[in-house]
PDB file of N, CA and C in Angstrom:
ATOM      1  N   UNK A   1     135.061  53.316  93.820  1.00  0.00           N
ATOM      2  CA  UNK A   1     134.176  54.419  93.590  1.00  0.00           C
ATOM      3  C   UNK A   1     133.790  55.024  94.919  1.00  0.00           C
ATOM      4  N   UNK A   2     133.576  56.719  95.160  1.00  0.00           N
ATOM      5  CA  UNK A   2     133.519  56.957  96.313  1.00  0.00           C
ATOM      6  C   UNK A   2     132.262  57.706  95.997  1.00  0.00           C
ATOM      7  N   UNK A   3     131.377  57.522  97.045  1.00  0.00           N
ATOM      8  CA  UNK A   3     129.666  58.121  97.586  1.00  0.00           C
ATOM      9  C   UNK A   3     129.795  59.795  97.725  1.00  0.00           C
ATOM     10  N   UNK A   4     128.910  60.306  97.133  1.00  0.00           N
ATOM     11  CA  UNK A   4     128.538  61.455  97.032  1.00  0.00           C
ATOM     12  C   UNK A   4     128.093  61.816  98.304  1.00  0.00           C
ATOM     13  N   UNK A   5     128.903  63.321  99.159  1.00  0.00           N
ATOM     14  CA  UNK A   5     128.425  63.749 100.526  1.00  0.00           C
ATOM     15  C   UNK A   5     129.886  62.776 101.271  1.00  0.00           C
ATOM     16  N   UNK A   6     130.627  62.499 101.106  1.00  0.00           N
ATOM     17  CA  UNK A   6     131.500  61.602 101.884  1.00  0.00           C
ATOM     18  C   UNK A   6     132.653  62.140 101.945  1.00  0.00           C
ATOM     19  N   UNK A   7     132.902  63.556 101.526  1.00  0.00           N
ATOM     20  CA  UNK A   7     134.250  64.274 101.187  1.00  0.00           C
ATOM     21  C   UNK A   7     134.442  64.922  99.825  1.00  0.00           C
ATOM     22  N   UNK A   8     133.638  64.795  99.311  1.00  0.00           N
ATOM     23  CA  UNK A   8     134.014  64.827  97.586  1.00  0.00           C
ATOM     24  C   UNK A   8     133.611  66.727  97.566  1.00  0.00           C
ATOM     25  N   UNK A   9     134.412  66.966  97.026  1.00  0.00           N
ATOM     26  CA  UNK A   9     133.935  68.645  97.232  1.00  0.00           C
ATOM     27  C   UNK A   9     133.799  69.202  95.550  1.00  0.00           C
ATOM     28  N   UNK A  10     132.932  68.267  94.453  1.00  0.00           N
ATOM     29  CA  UNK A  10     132.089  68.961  93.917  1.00  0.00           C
ATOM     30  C   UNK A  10     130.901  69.653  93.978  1.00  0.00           C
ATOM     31  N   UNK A  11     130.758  70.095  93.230  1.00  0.00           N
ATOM     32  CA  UNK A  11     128.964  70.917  92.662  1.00  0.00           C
ATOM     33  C   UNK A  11     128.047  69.962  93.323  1.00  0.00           C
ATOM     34  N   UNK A  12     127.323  70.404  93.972  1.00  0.00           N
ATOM     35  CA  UNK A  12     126.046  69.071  94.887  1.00  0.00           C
ATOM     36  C   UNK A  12     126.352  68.090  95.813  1.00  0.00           C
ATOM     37  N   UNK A  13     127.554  68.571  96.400  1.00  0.00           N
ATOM     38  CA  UNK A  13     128.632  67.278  97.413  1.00  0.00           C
ATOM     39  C   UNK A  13     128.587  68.182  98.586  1.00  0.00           C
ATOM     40  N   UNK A  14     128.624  67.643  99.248  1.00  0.00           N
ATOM     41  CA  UNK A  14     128.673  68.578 101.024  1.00  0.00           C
ATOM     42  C   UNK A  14     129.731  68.009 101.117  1.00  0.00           C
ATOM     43  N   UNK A  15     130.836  68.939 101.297  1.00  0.00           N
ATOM     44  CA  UNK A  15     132.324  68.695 102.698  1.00  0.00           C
ATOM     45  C   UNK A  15     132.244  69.046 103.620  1.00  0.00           C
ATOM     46  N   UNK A  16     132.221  68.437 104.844  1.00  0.00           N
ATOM     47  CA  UNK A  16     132.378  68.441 105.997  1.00  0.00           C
ATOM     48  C   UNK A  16     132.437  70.067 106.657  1.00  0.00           C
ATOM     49  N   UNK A  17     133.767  70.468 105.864  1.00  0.00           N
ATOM     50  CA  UNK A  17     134.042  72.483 106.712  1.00  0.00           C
ATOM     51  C   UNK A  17     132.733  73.257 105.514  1.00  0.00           C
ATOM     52  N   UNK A  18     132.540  72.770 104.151  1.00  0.00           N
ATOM     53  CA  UNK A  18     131.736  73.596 103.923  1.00  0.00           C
ATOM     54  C   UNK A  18     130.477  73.791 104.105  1.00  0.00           C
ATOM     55  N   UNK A  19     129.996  72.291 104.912  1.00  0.00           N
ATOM     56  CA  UNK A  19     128.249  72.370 105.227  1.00  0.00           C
ATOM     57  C   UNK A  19     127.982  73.027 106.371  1.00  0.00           C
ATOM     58  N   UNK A  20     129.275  73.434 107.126  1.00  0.00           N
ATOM     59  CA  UNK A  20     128.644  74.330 108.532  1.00  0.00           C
ATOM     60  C   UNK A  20     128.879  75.506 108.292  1.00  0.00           C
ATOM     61  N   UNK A  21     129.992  75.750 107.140  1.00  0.00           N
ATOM     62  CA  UNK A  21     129.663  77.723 106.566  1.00  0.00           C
ATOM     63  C   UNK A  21     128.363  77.501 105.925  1.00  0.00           C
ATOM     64  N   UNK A  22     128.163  76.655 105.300  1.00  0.00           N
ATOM     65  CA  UNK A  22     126.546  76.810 104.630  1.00  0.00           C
ATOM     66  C   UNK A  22     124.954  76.885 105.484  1.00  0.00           C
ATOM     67  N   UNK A  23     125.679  76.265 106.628  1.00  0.00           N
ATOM     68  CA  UNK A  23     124.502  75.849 107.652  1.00  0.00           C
ATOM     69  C   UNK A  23     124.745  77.348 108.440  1.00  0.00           C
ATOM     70  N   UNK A  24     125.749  77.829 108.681  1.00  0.00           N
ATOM     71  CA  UNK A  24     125.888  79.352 109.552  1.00  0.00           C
ATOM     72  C   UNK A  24     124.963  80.221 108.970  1.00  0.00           C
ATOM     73  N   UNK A  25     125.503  80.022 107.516  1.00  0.00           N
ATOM     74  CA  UNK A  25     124.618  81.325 106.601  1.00  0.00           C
ATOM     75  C   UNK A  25     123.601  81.571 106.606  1.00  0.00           C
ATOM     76  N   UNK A  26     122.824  80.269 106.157  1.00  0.00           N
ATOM     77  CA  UNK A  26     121.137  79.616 106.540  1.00  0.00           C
ATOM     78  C   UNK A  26     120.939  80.373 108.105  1.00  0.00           C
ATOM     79  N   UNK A  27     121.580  80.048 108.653  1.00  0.00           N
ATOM     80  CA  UNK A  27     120.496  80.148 109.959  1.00  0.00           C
ATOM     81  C   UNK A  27     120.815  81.717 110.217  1.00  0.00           C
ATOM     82  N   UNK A  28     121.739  82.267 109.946  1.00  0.00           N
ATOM     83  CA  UNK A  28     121.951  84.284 109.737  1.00  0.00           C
ATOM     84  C   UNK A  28     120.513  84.691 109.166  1.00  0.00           C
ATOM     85  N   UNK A  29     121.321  84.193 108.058  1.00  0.00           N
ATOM     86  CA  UNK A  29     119.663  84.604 106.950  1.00  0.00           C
ATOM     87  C   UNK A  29     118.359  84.709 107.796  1.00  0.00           C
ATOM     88  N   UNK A  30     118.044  83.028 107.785  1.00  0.00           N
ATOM     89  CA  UNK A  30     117.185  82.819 108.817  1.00  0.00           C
ATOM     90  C   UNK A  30     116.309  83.589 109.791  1.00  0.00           C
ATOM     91  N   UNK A  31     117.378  84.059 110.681  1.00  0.00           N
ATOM     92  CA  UNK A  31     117.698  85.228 111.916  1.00  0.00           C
ATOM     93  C   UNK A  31     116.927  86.359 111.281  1.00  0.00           C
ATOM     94  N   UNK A  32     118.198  86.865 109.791  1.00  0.00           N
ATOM     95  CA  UNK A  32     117.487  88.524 109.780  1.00  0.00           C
ATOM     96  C   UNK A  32     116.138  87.716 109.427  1.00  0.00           C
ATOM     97  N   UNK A  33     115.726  87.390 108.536  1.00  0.00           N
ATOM     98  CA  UNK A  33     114.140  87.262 108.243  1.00  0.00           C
ATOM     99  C   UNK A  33     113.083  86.894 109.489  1.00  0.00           C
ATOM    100  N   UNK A  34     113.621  86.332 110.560  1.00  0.00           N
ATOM    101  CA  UNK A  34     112.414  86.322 111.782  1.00  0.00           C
ATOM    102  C   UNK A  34     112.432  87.748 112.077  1.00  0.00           C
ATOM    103  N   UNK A  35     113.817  88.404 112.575  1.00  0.00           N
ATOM    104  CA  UNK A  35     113.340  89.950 113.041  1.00  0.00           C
ATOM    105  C   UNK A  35     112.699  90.432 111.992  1.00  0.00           C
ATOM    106  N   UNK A  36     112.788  90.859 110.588  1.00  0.00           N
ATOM    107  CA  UNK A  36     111.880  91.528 109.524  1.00  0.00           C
ATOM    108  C   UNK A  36     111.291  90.909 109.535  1.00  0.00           C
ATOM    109  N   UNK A  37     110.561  90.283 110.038  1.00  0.00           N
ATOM    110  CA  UNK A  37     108.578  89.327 109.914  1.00  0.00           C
ATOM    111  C   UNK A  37     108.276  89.734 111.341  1.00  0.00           C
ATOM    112  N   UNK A  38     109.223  90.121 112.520  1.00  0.00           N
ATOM    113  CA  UNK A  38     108.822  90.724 113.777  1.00  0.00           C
ATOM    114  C   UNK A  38     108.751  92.063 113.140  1.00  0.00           C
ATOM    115  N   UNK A  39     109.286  92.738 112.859  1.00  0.00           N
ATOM    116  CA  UNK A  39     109.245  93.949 112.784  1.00  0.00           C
ATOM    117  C   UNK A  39     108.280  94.190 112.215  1.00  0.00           C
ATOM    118  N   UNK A  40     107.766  93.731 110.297  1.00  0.00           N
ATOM    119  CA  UNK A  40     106.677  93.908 109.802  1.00  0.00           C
ATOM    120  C   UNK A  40     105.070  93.597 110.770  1.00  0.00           C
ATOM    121  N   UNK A  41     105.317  92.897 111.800  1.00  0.00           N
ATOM    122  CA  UNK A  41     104.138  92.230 112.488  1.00  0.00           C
ATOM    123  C   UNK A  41     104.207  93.130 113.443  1.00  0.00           C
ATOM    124  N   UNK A  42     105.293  93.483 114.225  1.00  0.00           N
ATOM    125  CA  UNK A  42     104.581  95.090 114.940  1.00  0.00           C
ATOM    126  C   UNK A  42     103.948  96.163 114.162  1.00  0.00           C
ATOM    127  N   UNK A  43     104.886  96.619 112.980  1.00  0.00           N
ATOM    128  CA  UNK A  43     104.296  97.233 112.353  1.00  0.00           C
ATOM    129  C   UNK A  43     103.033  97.769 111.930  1.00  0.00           C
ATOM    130  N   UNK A  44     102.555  96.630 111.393  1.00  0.00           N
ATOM    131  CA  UNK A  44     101.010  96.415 111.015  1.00  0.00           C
ATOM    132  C   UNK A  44     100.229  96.333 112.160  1.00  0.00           C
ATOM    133  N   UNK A  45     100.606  95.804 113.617  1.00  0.00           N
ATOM    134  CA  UNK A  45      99.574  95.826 114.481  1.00  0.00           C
ATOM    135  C   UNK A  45      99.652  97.574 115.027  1.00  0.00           C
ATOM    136  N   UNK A  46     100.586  98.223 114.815  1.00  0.00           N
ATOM    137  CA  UNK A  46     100.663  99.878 115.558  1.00  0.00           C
ATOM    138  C   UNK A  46      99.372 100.286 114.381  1.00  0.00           C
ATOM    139  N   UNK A  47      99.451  99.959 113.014  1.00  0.00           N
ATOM    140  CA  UNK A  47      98.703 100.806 112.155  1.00  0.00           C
ATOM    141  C   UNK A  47      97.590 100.540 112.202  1.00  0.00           C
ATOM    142  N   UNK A  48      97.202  99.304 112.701  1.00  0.00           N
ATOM    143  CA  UNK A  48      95.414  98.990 112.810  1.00  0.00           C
ATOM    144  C   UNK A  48      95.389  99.251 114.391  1.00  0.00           C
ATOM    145  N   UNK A  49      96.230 100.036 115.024  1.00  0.00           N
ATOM    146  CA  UNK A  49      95.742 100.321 116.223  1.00  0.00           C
ATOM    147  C   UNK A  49      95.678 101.967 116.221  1.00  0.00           C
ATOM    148  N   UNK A  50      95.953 102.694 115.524  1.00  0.00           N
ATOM    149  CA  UNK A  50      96.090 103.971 114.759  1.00  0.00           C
ATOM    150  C   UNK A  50      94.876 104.126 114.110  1.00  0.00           C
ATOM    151  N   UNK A  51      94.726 103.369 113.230  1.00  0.00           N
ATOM    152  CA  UNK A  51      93.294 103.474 112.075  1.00  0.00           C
ATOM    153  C   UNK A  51      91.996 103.629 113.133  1.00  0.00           C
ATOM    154  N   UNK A  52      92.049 102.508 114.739  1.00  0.00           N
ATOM    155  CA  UNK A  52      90.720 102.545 115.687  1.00  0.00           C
ATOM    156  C   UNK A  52      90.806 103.765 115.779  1.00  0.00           C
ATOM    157  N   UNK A  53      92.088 104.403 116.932  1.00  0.00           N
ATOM    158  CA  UNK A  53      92.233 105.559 117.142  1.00  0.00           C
ATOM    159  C   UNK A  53      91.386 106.638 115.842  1.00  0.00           C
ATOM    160  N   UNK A  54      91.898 106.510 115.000  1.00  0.00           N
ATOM    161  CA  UNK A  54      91.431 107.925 114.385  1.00  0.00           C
ATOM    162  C   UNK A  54      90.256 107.415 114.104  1.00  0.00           C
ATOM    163  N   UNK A  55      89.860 106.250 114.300  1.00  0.00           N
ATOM    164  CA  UNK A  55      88.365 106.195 113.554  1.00  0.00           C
ATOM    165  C   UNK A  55      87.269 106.586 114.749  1.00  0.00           C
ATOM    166  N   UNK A  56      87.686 106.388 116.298  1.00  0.00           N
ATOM    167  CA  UNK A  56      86.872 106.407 117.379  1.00  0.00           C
ATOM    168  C   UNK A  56      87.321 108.422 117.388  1.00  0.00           C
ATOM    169  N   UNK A  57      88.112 109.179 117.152  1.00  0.00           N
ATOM    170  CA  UNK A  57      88.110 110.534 116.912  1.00  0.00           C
ATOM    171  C   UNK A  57      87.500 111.045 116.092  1.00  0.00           C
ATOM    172  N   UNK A  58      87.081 110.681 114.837  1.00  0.00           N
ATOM    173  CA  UNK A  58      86.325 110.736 113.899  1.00  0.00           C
ATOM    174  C   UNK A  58      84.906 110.683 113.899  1.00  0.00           C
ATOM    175  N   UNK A  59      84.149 109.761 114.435  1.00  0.00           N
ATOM    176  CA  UNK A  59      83.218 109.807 115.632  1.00  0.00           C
ATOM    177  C   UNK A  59      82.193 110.759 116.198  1.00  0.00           C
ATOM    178  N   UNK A  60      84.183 110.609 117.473  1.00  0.00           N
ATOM    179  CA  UNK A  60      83.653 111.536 118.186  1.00  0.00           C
ATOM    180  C   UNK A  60      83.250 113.070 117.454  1.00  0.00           C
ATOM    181  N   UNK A  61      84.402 113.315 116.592  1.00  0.00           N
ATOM    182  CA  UNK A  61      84.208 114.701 116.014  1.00  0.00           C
ATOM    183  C   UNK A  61      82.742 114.881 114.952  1.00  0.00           C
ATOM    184  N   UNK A  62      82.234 113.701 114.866  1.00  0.00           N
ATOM    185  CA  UNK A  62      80.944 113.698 113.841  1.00  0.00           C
ATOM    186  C   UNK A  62      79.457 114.079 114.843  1.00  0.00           C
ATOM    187  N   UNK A  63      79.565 113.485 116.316  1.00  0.00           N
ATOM    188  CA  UNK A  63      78.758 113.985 116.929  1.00  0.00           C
ATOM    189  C   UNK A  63      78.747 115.368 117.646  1.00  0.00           C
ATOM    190  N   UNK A  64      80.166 116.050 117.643  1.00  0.00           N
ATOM    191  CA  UNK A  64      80.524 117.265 117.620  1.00  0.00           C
ATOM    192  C   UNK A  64      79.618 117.888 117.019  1.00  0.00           C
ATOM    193  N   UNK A  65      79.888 117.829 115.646  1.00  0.00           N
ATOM    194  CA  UNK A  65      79.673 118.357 114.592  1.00  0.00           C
ATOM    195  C   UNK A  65      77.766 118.444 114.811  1.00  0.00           C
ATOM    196  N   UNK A  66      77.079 117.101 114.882  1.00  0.00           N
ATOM    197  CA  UNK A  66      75.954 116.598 115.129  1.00  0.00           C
ATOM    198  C   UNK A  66      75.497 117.920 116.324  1.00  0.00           C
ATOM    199  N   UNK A  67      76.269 117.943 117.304  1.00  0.00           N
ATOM    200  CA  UNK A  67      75.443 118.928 118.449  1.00  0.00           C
ATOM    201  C   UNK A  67      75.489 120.580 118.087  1.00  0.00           C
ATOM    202  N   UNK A  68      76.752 120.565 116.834  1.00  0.00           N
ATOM    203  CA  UNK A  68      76.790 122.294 116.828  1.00  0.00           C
ATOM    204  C   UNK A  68      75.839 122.509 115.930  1.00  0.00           C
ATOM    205  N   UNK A  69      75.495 121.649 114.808  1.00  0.00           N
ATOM    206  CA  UNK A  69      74.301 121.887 113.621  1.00  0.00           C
ATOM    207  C   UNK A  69      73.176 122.185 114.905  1.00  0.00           C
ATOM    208  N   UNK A  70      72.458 121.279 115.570  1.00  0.00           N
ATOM    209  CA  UNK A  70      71.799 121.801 116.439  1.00  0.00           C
ATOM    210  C   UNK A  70      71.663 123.184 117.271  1.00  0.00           C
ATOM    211  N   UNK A  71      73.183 123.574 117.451  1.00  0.00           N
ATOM    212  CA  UNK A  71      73.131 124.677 118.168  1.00  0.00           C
ATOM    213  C   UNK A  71      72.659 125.971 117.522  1.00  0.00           C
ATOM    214  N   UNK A  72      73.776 125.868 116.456  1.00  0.00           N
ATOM    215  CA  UNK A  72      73.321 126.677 115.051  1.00  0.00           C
ATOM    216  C   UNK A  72      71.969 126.955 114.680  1.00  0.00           C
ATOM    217  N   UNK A  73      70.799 125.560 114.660  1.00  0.00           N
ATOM    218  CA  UNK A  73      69.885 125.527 113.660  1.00  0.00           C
ATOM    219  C   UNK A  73      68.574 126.074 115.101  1.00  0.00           C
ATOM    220  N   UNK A  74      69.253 126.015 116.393  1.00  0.00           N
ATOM    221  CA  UNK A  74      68.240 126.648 117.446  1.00  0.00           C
ATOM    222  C   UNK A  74      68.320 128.316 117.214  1.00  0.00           C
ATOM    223  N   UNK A  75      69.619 128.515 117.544  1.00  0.00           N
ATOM    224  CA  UNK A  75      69.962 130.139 116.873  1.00  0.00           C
ATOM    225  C   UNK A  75      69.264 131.033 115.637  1.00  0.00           C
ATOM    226  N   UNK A  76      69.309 130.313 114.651  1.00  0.00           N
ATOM    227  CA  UNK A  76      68.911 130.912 113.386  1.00  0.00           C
ATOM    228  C   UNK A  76      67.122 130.534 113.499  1.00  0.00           C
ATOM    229  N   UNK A  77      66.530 129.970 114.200  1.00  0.00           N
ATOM    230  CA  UNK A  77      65.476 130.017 114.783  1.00  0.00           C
ATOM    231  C   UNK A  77      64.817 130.738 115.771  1.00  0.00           C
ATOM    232  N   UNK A  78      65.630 130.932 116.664  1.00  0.00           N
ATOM    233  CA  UNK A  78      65.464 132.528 117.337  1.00  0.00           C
ATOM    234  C   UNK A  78      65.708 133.759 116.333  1.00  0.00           C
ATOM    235  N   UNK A  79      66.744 133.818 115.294  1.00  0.00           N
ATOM    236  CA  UNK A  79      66.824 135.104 114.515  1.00  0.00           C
ATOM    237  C   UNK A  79      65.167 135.054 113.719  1.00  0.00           C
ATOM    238  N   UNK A  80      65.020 134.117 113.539  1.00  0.00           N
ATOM    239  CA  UNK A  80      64.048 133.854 112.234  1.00  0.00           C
ATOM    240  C   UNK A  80      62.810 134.691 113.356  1.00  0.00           C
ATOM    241  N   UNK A  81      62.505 134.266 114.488  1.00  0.00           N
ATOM    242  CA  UNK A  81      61.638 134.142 115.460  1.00  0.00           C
ATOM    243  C   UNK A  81      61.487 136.406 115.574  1.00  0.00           C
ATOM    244  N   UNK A  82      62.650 136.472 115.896  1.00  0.00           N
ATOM    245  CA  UNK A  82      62.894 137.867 115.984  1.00  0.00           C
ATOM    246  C   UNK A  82      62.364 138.640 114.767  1.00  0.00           C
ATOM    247  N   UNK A  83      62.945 138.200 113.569  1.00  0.00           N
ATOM    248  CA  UNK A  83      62.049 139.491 112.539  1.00  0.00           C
ATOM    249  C   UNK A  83      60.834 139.123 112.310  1.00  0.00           C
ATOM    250  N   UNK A  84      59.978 137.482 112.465  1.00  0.00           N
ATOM    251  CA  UNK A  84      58.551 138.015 112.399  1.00  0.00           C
ATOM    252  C   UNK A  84      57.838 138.953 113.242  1.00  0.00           C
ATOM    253  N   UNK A  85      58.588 139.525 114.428  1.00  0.00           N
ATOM    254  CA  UNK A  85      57.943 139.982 115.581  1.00  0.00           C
ATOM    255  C   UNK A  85      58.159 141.485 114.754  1.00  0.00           C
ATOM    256  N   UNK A  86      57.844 142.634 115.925  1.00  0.00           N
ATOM    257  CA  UNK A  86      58.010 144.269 115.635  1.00  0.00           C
ATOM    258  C   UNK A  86      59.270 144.464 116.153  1.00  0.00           C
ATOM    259  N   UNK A  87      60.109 143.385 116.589  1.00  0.00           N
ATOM    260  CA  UNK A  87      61.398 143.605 116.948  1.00  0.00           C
ATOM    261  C   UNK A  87      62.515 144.020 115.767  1.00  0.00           C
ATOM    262  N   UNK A  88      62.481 144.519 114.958  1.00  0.00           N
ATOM    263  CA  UNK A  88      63.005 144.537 113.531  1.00  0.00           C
ATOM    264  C   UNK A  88      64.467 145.467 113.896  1.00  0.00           C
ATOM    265  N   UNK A  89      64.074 146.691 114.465  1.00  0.00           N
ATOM    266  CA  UNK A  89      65.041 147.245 115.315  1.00  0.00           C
ATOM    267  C   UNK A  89      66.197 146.521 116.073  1.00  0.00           C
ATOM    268  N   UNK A  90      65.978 145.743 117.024  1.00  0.00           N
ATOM    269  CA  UNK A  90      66.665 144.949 117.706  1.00  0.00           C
ATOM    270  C   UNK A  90      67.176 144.125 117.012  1.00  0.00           C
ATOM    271  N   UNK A  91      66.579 143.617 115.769  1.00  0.00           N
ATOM    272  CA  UNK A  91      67.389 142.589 114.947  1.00  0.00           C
ATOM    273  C   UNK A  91      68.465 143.103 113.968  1.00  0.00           C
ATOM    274  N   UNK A  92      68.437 144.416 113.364  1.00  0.00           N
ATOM    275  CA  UNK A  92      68.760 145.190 112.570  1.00  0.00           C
ATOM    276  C   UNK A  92      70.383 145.661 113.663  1.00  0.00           C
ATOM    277  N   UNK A  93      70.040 146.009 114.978  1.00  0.00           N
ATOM    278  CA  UNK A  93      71.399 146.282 115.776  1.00  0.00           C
ATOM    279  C   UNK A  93      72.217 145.008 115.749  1.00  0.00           C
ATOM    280  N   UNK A  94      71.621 143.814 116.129  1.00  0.00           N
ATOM    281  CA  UNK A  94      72.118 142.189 115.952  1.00  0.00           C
ATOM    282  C   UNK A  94      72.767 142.076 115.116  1.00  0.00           C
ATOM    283  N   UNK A  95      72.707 142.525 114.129  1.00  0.00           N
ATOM    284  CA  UNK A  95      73.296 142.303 112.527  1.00  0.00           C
ATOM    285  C   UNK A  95      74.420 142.992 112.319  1.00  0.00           C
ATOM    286  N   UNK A  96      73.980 144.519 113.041  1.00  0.00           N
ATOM    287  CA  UNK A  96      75.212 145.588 112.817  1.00  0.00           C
ATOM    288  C   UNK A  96      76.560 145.081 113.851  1.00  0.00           C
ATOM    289  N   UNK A  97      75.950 144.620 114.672  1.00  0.00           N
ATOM    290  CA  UNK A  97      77.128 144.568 115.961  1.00  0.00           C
ATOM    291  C   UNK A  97      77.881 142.997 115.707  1.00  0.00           C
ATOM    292  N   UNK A  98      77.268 141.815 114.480  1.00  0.00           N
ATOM    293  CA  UNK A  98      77.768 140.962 114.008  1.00  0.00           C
ATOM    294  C   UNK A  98      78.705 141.213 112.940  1.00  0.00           C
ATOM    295  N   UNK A  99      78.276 142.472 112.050  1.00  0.00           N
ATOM    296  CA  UNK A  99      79.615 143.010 111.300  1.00  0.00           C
ATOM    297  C   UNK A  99      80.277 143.614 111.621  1.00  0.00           C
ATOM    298  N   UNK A 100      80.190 144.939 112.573  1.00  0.00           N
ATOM    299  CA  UNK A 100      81.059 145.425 113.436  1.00  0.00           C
ATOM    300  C   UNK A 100      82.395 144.259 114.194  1.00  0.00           C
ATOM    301  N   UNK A 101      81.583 143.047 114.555  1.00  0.00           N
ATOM    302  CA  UNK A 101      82.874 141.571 115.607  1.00  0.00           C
ATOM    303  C   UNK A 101      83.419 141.051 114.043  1.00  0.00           C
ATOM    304  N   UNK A 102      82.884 140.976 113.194  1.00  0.00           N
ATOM    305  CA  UNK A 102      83.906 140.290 112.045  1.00  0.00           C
ATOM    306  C   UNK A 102      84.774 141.364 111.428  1.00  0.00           C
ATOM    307  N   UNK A 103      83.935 142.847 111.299  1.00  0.00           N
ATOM    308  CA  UNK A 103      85.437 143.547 110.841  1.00  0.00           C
ATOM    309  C   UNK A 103      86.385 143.855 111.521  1.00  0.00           C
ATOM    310  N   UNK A 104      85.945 143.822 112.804  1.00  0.00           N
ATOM    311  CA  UNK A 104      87.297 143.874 113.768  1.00  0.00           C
ATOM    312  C   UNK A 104      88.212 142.673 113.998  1.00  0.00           C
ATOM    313  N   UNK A 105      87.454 141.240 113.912  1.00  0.00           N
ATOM    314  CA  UNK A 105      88.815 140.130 113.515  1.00  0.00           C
ATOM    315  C   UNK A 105      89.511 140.380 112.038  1.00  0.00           C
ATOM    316  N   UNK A 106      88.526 140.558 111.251  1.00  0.00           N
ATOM    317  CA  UNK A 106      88.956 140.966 110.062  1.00  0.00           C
ATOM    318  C   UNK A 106      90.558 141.670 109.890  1.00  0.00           C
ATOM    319  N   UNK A 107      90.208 143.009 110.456  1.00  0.00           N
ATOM    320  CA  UNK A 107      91.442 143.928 110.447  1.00  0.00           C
ATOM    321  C   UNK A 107      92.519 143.227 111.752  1.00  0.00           C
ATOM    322  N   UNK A 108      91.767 142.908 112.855  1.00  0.00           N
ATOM    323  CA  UNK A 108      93.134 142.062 113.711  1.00  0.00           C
ATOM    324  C   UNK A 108      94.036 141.254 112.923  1.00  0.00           C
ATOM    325  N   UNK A 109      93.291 140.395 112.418  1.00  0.00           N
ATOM    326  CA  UNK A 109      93.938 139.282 111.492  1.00  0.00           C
ATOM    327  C   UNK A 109      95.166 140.171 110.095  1.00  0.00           C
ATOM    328  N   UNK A 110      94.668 140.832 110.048  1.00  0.00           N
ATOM    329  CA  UNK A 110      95.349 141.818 108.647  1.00  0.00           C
ATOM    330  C   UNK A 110      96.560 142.242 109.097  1.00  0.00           C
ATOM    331  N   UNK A 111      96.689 142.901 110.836  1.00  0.00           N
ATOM    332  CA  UNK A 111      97.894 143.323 110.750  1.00  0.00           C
ATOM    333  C   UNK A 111      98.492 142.403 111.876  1.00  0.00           C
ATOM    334  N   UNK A 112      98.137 141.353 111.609  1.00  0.00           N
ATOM    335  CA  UNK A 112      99.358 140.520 112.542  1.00  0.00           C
ATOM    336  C   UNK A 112     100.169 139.812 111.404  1.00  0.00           C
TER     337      UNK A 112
END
């Protein structure tokens, strides 16, 4: 009677030439799957280094945003400031010469 793994080249028997094509394959395989687990692992570290990025721009653009409401809300406080006064005139030209600058982007914009 002869031992299983000793030459016998059935179903569940290792022969000698076929356990090192089997052992080549394994370790190919092997191979691609470390680079695709490198690759997925750069991957994921570029995108959580992307997500800081836009999140530290995001931010920044919120305190942007934060200083122009201010700028805005000083402005419309001077307008406000202007018509309680007898300046009504001066505010009334303010207004005209603010629709006068938008209909002229207005129509720029139209024929480009």
């Amino acid at each position: 009677m002869r031992r299983a793994g000793l030459g016998e080249g059935g179903p569940g028997h290792y022969v000698a030439s076929g356990y090192s094509v089997h052992e080549e394959e394994n370790e190919q395989l092997r191979e691609g799957l470390r680079a695709k687990v490198g690759a997925l692992k750069s991957l994921s570290i570029e995108i959580g280094t992307e997500v800081r990025v836009q999140n530290q721009l995001l931010s920044d653009m919120d305190s942007d945003f934060d200083s122009t409401g201010g700028l805005l809300g000083a402005t419309i406080g001077r307008v406000k400031r202007l018509s309680r006064g007898s300046q009504t005139k001066l505010l009334c030209y303010m207004l005209l010469f603010c629709f006068f600058v938008f209909f002229v982007l207005y129509w720029f914009m139209k024929l480009r």
